[in-house]
N, C-alpha and C. Protein backbone atom coordinates (compact mmCIF):
# COMPACT_ATOMS: atom_id res chain seq x y z
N UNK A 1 120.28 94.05 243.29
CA UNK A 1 121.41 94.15 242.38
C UNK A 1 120.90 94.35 240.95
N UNK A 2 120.25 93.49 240.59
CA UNK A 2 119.65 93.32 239.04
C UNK A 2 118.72 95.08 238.94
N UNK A 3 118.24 95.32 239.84
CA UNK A 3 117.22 96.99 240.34
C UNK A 3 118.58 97.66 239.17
N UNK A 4 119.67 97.51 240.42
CA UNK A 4 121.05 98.79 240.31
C UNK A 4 121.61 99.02 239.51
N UNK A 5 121.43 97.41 238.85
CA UNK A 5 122.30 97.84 237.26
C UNK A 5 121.22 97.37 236.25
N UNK A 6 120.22 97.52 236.14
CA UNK A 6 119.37 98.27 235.09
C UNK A 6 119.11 96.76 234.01
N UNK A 7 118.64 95.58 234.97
CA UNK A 7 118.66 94.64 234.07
C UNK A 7 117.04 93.83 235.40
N UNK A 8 116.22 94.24 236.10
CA UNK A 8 115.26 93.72 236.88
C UNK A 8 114.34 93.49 235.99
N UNK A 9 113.71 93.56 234.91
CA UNK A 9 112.53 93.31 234.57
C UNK A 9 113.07 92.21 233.91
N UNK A 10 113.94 92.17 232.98
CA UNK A 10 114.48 90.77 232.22
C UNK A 10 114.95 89.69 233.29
N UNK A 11 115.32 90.29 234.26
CA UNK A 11 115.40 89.29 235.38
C UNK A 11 115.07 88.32 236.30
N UNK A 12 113.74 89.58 236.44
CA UNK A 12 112.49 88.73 237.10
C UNK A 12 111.54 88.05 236.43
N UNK A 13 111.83 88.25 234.90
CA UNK A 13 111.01 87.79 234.25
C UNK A 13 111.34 86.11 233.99
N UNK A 14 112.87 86.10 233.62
CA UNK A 14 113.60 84.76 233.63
C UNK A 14 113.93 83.67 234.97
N UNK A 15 113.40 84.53 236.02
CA UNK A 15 113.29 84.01 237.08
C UNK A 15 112.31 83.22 237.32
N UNK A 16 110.79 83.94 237.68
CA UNK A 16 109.56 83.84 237.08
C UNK A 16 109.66 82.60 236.62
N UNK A 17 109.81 82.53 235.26
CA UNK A 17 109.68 81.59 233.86
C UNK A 17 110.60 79.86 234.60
N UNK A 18 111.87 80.87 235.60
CA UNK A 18 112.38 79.28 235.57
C UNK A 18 111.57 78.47 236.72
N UNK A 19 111.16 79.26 237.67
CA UNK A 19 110.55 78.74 238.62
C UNK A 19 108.95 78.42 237.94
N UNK A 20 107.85 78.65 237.78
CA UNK A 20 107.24 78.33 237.25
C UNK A 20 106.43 77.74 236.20
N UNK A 21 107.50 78.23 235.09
CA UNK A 21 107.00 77.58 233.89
C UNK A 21 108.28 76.27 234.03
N UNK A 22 109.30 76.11 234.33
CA UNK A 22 110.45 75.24 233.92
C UNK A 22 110.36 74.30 235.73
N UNK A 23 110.26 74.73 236.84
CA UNK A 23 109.82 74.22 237.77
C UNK A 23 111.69 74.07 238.26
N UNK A 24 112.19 74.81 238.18
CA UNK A 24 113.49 74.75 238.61
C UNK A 24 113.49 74.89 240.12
N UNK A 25 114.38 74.51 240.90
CA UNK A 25 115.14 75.28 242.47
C UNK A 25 115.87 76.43 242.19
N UNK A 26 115.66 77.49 242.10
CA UNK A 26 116.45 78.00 242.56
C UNK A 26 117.22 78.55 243.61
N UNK A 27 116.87 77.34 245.13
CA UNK A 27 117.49 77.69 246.17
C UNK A 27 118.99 76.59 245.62
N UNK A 28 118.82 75.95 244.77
CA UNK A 28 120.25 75.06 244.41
C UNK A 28 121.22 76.17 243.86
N UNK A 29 122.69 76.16 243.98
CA UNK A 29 123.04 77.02 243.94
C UNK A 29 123.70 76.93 242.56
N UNK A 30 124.06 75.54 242.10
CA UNK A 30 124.49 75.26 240.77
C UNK A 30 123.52 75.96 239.81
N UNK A 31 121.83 75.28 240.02
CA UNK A 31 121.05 75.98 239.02
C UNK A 31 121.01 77.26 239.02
N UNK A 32 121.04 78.09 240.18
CA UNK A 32 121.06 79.34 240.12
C UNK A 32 122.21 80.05 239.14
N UNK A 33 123.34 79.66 239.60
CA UNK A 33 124.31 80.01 238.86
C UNK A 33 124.13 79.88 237.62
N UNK A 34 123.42 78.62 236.63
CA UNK A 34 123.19 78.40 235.57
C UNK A 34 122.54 79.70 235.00
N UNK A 35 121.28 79.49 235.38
CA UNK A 35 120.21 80.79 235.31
C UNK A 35 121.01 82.28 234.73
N UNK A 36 121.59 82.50 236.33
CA UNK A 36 122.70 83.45 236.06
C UNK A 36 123.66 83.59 234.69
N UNK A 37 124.00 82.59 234.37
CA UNK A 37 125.51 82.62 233.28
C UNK A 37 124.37 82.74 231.95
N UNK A 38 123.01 82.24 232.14
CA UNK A 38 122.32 82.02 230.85
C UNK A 38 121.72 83.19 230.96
N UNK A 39 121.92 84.70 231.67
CA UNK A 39 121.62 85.64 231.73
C UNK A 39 123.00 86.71 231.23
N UNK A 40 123.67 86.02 230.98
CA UNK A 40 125.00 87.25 230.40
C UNK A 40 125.50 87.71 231.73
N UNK A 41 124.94 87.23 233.38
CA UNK A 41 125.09 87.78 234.28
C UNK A 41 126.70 86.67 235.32
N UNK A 42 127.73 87.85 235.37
CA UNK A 42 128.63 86.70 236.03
C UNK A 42 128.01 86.34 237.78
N UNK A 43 128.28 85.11 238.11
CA UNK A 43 127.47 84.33 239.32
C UNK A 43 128.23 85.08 240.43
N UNK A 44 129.39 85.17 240.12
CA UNK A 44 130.28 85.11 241.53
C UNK A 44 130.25 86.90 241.72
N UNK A 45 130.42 87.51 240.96
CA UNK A 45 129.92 89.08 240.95
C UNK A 45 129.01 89.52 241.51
N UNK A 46 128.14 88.98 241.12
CA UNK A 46 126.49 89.12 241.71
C UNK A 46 126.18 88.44 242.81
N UNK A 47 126.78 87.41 243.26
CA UNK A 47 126.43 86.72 244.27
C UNK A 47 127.00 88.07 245.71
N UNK A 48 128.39 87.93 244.75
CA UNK A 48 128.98 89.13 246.10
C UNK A 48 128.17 90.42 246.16
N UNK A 49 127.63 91.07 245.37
CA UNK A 49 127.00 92.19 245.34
C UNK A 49 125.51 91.85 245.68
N UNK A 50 125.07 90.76 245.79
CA UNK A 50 123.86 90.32 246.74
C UNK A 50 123.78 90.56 247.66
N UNK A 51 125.64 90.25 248.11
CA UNK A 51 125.19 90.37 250.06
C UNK A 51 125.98 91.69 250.60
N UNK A 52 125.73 92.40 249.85
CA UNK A 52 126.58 94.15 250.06
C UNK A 52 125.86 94.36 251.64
N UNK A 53 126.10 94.79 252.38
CA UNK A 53 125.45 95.39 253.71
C UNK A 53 124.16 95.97 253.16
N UNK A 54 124.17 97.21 252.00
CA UNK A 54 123.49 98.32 251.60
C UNK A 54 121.95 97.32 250.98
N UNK A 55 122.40 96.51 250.18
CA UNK A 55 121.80 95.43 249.73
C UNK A 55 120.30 94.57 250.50
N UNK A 56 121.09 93.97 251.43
CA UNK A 56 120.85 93.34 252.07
C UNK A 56 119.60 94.75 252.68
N UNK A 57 119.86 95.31 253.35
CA UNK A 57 118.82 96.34 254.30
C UNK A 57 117.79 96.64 253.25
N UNK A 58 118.20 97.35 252.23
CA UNK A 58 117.00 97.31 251.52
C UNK A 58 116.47 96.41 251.09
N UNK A 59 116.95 95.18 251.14
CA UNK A 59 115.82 93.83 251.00
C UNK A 59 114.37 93.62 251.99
N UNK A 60 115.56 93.99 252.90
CA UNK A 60 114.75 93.98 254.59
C UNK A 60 113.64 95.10 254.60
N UNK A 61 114.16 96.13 254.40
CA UNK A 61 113.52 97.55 254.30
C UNK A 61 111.78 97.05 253.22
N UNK A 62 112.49 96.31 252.10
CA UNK A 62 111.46 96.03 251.27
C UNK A 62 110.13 95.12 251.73
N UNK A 63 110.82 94.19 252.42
CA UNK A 63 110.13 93.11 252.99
C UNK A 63 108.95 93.40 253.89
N UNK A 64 109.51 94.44 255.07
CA UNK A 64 108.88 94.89 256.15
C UNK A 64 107.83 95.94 255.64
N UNK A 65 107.99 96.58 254.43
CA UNK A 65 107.10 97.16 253.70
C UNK A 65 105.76 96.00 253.20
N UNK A 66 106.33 95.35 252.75
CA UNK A 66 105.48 94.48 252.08
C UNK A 66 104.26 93.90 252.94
N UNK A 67 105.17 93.17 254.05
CA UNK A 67 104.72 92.57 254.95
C UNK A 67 103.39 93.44 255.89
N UNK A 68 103.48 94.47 256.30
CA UNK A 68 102.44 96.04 256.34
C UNK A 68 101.37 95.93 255.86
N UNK A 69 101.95 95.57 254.41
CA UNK A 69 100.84 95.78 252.97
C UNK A 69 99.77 94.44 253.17
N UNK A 70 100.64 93.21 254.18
CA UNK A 70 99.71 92.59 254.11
C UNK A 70 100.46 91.01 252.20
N UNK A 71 101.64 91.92 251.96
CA UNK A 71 101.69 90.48 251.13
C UNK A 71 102.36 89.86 251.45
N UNK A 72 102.34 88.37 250.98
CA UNK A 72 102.98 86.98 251.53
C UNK A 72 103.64 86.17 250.47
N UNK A 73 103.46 86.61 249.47
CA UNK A 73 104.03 85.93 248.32
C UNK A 73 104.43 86.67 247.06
N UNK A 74 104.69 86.05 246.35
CA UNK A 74 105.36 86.77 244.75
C UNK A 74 104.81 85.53 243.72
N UNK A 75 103.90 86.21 242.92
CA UNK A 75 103.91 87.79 242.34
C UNK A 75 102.74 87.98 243.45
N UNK A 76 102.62 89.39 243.58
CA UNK A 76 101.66 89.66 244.52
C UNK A 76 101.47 90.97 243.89
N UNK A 77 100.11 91.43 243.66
CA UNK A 77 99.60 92.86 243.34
C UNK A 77 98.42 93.09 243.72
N UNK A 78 98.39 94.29 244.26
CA UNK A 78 97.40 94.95 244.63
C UNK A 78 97.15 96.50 244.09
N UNK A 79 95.83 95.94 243.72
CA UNK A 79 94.94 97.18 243.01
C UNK A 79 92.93 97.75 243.55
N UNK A 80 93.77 98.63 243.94
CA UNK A 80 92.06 99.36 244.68
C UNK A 80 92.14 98.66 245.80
N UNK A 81 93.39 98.68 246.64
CA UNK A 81 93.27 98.30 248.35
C UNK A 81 93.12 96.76 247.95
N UNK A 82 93.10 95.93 247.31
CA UNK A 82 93.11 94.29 247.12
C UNK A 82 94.08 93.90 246.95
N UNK A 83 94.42 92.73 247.82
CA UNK A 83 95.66 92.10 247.06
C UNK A 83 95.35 90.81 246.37
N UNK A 84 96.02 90.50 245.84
CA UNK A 84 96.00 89.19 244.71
C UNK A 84 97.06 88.54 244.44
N UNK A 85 97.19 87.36 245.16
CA UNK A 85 98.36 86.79 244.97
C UNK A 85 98.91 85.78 243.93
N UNK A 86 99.62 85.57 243.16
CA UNK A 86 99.66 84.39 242.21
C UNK A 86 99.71 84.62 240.44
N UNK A 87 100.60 83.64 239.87
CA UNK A 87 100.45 83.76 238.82
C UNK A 87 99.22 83.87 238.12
N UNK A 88 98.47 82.70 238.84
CA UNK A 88 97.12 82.69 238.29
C UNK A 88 96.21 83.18 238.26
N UNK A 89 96.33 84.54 239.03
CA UNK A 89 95.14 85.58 239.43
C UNK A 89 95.81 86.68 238.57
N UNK A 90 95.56 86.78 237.53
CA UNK A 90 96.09 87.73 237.01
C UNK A 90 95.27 88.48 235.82
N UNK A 91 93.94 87.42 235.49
CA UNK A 91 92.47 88.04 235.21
C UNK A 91 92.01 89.00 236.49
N UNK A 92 91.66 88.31 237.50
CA UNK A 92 91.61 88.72 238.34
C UNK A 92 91.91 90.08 238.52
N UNK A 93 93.54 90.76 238.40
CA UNK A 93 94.09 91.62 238.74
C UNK A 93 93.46 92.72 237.30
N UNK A 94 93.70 91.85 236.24
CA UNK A 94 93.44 92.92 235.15
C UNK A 94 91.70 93.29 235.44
N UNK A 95 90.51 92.46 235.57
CA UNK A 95 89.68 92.59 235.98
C UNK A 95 89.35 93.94 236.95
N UNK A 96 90.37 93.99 238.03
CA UNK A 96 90.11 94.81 239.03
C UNK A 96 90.27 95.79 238.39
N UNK A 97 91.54 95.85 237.79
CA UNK A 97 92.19 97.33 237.45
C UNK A 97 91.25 97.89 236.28
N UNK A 98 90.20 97.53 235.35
CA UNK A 98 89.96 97.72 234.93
C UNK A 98 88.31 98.37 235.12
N UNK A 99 87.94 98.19 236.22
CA UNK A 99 86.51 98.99 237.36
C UNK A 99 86.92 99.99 237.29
């Protein structure tokens, strides 16, 4: 959803930040919603356009890609056939990319 309407990088970024740096749930659905409203983003809009049919498959579609690739987590990047999983590998990643 956040991809479709042109708001994913600020998204994932505040996502990111709440889960890691702030140590939030966001499987709770109150905090989520919070998150959401503290994103200019309405909850109940997006929640419904989460679970669009179209949505949903390309989640799947994404996943089963991923999963191929061999990743298991988020953030996950791979550079020069490596993967690297984790916030904290991210010398690491710049390291690689930079051979």
């Amino acid at each position: 959803v956040a991809e479709k309407k042109n708001f994913l990088q600020n998204f994932t970024n505040k996502v990111f930040d709440a889960i890691w740096k702030d140590g939030l749930n966001l499987n709770d659905q109150t905090i989520f919603e919070k998150l959401l409203k503290n994103l200019d983003i309405n909850p109940l809009i997006f929640l419904k356009e989460s679970s669009d049919v179209q949505i949903k498959n390309e989640l799947i579609k994404r996943t089963d890609h991923a999963y191929k690739k061999g990743i298991f987590g988020v953030p996950s990047y791979i550079v020069n056939n490596k993967i690297f999983w984790g916030q904290d590998r991210l010398d690491f990643v710049i390291y690689e990319a930079n051979k």
